[in-house]
PDB file of N, CA and C in Angstrom:
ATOM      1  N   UNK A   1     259.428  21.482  71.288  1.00  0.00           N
ATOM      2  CA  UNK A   1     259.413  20.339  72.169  1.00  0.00           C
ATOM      3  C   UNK A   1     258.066  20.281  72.893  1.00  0.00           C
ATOM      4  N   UNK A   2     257.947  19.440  73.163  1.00  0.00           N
ATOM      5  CA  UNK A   2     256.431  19.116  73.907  1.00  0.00           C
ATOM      6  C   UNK A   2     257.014  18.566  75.413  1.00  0.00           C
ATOM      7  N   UNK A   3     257.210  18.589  75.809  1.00  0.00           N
ATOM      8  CA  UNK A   3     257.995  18.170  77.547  1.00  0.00           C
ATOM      9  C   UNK A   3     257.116  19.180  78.057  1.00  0.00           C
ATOM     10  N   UNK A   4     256.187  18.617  79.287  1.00  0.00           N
ATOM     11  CA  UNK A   4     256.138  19.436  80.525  1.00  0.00           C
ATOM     12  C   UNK A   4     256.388  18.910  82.156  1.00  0.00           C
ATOM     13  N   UNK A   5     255.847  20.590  82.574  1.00  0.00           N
ATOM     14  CA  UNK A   5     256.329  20.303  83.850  1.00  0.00           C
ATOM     15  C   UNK A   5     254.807  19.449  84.687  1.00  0.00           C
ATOM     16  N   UNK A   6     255.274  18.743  85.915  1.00  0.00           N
ATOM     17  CA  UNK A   6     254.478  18.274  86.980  1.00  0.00           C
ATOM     18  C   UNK A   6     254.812  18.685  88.092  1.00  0.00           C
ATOM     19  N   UNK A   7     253.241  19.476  88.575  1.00  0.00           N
ATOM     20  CA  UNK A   7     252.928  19.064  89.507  1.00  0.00           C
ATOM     21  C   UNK A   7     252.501  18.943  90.738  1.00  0.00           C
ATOM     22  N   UNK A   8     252.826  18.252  92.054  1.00  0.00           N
ATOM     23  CA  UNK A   8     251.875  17.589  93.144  1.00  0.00           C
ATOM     24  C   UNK A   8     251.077  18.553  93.899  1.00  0.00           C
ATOM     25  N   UNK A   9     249.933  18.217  94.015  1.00  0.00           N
ATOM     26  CA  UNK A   9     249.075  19.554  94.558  1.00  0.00           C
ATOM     27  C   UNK A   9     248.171  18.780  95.893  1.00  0.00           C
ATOM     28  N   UNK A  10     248.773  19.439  96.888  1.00  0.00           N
ATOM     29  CA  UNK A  10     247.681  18.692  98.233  1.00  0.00           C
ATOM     30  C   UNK A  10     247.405  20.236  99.127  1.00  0.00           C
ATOM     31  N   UNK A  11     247.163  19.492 100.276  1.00  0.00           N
ATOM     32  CA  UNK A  11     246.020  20.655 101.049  1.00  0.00           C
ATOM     33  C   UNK A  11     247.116  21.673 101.384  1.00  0.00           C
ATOM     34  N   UNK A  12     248.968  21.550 101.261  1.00  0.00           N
ATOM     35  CA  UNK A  12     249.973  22.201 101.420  1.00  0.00           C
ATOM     36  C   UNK A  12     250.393  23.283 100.452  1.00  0.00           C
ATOM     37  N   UNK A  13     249.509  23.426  99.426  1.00  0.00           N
ATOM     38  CA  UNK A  13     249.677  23.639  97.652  1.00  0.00           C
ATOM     39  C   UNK A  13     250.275  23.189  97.072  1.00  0.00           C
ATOM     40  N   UNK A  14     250.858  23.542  95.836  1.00  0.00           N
ATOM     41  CA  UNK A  14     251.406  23.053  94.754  1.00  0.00           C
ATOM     42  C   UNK A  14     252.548  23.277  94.848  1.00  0.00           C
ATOM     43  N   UNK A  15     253.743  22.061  94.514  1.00  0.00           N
ATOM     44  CA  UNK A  15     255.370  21.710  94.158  1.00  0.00           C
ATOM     45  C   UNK A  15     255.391  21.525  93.167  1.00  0.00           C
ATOM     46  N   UNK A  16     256.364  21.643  92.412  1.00  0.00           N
ATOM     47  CA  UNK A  16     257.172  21.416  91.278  1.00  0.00           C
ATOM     48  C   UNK A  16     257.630  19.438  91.616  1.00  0.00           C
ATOM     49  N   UNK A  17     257.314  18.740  90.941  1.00  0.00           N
ATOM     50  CA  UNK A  17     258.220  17.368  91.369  1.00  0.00           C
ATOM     51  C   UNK A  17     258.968  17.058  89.807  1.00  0.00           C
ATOM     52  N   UNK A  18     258.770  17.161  89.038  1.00  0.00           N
ATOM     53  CA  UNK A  18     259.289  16.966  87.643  1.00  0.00           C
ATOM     54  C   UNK A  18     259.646  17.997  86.038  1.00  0.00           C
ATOM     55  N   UNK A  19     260.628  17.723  85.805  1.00  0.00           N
ATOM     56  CA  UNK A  19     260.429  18.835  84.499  1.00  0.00           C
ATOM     57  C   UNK A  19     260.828  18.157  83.291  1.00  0.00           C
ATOM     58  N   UNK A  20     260.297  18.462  82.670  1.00  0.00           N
ATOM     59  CA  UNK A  20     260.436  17.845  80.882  1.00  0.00           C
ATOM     60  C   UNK A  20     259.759  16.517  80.843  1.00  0.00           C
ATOM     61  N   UNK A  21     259.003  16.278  81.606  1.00  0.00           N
ATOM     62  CA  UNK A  21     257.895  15.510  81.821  1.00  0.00           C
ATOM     63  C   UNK A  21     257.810  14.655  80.051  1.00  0.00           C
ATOM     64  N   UNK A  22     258.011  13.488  79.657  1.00  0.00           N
ATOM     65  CA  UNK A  22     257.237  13.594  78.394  1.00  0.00           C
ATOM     66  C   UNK A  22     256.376  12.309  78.326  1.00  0.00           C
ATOM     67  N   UNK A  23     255.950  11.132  79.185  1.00  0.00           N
ATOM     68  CA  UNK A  23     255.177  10.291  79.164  1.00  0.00           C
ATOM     69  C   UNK A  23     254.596  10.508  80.917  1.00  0.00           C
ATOM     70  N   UNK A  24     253.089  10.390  80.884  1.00  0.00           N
ATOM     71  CA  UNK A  24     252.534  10.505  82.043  1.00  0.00           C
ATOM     72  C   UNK A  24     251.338   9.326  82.125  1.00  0.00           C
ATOM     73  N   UNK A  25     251.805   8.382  82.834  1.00  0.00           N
ATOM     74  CA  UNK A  25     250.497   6.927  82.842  1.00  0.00           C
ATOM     75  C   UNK A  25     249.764   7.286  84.257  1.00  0.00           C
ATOM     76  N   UNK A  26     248.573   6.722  84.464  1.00  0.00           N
ATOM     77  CA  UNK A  26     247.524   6.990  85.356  1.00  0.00           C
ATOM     78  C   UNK A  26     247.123   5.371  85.674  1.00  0.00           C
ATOM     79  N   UNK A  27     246.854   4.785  86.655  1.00  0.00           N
ATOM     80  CA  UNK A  27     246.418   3.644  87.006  1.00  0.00           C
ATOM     81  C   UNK A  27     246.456   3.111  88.041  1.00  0.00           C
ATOM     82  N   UNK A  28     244.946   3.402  89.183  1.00  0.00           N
ATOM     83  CA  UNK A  28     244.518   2.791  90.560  1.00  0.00           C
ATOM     84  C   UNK A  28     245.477   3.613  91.338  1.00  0.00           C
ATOM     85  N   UNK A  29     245.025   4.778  91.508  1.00  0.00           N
ATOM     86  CA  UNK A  29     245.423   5.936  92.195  1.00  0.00           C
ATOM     87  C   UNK A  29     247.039   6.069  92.363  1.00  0.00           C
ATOM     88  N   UNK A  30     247.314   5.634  91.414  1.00  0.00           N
ATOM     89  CA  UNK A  30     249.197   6.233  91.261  1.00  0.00           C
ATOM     90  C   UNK A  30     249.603   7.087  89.583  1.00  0.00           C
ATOM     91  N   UNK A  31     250.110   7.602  89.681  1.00  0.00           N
ATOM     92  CA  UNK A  31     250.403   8.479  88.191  1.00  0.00           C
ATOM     93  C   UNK A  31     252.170   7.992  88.181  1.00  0.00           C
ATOM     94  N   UNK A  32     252.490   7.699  87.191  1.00  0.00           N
ATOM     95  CA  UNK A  32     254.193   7.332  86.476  1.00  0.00           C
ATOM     96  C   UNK A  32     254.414   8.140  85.559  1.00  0.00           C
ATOM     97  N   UNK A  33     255.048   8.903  85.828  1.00  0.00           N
ATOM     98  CA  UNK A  33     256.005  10.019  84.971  1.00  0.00           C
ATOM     99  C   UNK A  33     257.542   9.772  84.471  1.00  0.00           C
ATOM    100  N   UNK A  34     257.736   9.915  83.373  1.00  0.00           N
ATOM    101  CA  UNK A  34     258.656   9.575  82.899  1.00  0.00           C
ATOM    102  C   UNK A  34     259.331  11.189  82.033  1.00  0.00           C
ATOM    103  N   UNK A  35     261.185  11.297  82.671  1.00  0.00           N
ATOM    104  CA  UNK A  35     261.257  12.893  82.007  1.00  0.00           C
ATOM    105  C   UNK A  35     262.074  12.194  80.500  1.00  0.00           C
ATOM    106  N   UNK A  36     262.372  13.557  79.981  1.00  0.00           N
ATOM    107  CA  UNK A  36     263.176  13.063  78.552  1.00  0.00           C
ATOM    108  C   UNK A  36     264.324  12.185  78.732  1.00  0.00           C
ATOM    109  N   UNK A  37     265.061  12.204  79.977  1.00  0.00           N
ATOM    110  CA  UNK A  37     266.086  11.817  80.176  1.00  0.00           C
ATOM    111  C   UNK A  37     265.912  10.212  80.120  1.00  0.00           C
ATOM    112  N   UNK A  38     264.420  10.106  80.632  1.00  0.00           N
ATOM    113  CA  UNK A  38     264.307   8.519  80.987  1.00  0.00           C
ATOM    114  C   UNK A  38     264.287   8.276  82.439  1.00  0.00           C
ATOM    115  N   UNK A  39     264.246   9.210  83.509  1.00  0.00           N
ATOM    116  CA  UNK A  39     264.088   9.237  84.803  1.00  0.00           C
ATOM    117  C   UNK A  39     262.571   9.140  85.114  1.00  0.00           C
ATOM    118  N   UNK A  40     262.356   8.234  85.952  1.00  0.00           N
ATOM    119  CA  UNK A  40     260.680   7.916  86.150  1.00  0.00           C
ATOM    120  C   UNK A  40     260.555   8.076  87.500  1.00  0.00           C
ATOM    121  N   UNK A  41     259.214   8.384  87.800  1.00  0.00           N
ATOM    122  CA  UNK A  41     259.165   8.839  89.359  1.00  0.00           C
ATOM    123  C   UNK A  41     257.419   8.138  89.354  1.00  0.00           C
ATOM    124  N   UNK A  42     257.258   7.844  90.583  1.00  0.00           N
ATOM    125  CA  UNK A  42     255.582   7.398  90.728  1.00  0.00           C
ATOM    126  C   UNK A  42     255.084   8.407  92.492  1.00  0.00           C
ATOM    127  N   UNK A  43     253.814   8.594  91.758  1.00  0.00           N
ATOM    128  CA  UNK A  43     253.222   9.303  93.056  1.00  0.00           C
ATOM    129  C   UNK A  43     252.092   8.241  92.999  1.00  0.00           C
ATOM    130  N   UNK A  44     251.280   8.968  94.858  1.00  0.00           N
ATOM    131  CA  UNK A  44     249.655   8.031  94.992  1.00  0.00           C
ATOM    132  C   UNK A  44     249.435   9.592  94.922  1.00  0.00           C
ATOM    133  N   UNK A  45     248.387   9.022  93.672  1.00  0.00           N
ATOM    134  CA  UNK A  45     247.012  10.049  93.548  1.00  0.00           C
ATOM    135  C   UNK A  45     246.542  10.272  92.244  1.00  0.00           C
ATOM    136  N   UNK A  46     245.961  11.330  91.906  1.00  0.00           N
ATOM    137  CA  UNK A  46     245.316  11.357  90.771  1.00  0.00           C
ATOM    138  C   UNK A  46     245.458  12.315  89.683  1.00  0.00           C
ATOM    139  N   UNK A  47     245.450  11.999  88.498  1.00  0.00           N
ATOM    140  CA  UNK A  47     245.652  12.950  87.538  1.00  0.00           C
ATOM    141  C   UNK A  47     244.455  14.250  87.797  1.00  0.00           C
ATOM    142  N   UNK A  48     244.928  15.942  87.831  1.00  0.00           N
ATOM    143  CA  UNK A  48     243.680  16.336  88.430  1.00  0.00           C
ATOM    144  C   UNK A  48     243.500  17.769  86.758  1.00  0.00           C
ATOM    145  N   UNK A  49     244.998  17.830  86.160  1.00  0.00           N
ATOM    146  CA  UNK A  49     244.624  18.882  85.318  1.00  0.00           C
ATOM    147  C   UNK A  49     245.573  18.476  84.841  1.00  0.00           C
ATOM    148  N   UNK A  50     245.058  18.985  83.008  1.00  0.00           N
ATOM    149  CA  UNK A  50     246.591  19.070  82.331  1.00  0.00           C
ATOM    150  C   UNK A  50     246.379  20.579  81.295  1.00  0.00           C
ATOM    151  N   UNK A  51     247.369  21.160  81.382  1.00  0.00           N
ATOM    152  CA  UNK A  51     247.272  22.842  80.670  1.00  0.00           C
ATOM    153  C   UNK A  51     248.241  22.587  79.673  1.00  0.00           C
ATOM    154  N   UNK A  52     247.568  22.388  78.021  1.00  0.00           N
ATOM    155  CA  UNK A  52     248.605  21.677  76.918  1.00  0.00           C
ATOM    156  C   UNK A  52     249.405  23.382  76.404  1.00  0.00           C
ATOM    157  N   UNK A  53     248.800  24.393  76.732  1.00  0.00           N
ATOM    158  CA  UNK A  53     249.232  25.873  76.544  1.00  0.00           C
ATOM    159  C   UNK A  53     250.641  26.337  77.386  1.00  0.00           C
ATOM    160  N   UNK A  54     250.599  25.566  78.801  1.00  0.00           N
ATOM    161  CA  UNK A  54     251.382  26.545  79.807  1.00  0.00           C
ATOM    162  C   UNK A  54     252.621  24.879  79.948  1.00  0.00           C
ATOM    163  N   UNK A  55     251.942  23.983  79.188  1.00  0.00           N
ATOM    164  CA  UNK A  55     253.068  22.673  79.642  1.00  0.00           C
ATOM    165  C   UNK A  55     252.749  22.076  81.066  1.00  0.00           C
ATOM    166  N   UNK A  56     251.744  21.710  81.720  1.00  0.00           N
ATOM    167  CA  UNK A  56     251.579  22.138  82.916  1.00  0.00           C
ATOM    168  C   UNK A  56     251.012  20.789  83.222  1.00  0.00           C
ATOM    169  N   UNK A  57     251.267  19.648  84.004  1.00  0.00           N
ATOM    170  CA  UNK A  57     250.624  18.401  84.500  1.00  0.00           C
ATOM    171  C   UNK A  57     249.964  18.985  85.779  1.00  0.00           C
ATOM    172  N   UNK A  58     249.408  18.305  86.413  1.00  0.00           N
ATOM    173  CA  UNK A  58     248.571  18.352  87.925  1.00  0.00           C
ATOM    174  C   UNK A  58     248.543  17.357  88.550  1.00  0.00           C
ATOM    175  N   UNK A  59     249.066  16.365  89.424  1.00  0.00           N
ATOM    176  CA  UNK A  59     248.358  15.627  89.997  1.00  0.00           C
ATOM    177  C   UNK A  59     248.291  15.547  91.631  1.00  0.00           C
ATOM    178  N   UNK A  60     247.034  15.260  91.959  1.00  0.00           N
ATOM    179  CA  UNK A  60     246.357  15.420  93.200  1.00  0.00           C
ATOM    180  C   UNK A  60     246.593  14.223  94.680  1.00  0.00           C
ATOM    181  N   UNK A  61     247.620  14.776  95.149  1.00  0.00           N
ATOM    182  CA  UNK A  61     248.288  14.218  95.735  1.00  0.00           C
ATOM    183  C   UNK A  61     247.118  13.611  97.266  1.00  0.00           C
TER     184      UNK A  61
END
């Protein structure tokens, strides 16, 4: 399976906000995540890393 996890990283560190992550859109400082289930979630900020080894999204809250 290719599903990963996200996620939100601010000056508080890093949370977990999503798992099985499998579509991730980027556009005018918001990121839309979508999990396998079909559950979608939107943050403000920016895509900041993605680790295709560990399954691992980033974005910079």
């Amino acid at each position: 399976m290719c599903e990963s996890n996200v996620y939100l990283r601010d000056e508080e560190g890093e949370r977990l906000v999503m798992e099985d992550a499998v579509t991730v859109e980027s556009e005018r400082g918001r990121v839309k995540v979508t999990d396998l289930l079909g559950e979608q979630k939107e943050f403000e900020g920016t895509l900041e890393e993605i680790t295709f080894l560990e399954h691992k999204v980033v974005i910079r809250g």
